[in-house]
Protein backbone atom coordinates (compact mmCIF):
# COMPACT_ATOMS: atom_id res chain seq x y z
CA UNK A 1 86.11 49.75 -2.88
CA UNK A 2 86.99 50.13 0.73
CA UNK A 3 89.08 47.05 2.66
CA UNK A 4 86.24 45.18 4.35
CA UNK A 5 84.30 44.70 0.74
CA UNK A 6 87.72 43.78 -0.75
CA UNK A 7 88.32 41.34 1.79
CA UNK A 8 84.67 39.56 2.32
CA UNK A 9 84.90 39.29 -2.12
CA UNK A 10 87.96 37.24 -1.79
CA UNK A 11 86.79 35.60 1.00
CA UNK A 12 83.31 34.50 -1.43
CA UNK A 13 85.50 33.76 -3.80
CA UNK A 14 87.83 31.35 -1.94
CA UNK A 15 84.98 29.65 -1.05
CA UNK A 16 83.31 28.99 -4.56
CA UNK A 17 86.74 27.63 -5.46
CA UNK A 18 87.01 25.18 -2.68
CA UNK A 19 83.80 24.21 -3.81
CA UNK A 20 84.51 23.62 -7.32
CA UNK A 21 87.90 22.09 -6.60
CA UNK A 22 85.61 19.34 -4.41
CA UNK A 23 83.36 18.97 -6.80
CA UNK A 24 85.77 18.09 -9.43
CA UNK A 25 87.87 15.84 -6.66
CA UNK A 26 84.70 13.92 -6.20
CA UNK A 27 84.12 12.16 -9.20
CA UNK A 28 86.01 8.94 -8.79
CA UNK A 29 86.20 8.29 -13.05
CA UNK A 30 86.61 10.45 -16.23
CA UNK A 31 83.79 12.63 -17.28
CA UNK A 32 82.52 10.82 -20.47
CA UNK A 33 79.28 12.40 -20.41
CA UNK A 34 77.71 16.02 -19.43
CA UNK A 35 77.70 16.06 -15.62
CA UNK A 36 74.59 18.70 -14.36
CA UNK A 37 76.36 18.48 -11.03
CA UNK A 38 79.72 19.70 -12.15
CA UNK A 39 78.37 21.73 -14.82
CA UNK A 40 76.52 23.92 -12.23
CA UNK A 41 79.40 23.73 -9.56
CA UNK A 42 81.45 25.66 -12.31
CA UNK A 43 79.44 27.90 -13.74
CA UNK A 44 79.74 31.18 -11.64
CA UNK A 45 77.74 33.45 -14.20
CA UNK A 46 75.17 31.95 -16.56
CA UNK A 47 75.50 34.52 -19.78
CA UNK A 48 76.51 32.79 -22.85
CA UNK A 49 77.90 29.45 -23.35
CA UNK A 50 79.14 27.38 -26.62
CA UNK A 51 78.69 23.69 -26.17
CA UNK A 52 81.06 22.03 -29.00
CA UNK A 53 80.15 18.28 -29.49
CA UNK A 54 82.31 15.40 -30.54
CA UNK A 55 80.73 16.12 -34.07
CA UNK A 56 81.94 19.33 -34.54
CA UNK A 57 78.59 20.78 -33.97
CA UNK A 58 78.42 23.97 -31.71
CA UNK A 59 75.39 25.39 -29.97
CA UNK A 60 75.39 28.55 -28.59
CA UNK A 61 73.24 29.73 -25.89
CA UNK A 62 72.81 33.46 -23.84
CA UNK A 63 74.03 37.04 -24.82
CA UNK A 64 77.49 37.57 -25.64
C-alpha cells in the first residue's frame, strides 16, 4: 500500500473516531436502554453481533 492510501486510511479513520468519541460525549446520562443512535455511531462493520441481555439470554445475529 503506497503512502498516500496509508495516509488518507488513517485520516478516515481519525475521523470515525472523533465521531464516535462525540457521540458518546453527547449523551448527558447513563445508557439504561439500547441507544440506535450510538449503536450505529459505533458500529464500523455490520457482520455478526451477540446481544447479551440482563437475563442471560444471548442473540446472535450475522456470519461469524
Amino acid at each position: 500500500m503506497d503512502h498516500d492510501k496509508v495516509n488518507d486510511l488513517k485520516a478516515g479513520l481519525k475521523q470515525r473516531f472523533d465521531e464516535i468519541v462525540q457521540t458518546i460525549n453527547s449523551r448527558n446520562s447513563l445508557l439504561e436502554e439500547f441507544d440506535e443512535e450510538i449503536f450505529n455511531a459505533l458500529v464500523l462493520t455490520p457482520t455478526h453481533f451477540i446481544f447479551e441481555f440482563k437475563s442471560g439470554m444471548r442473540v446472535e445475529e450475522g456470519g461469524k
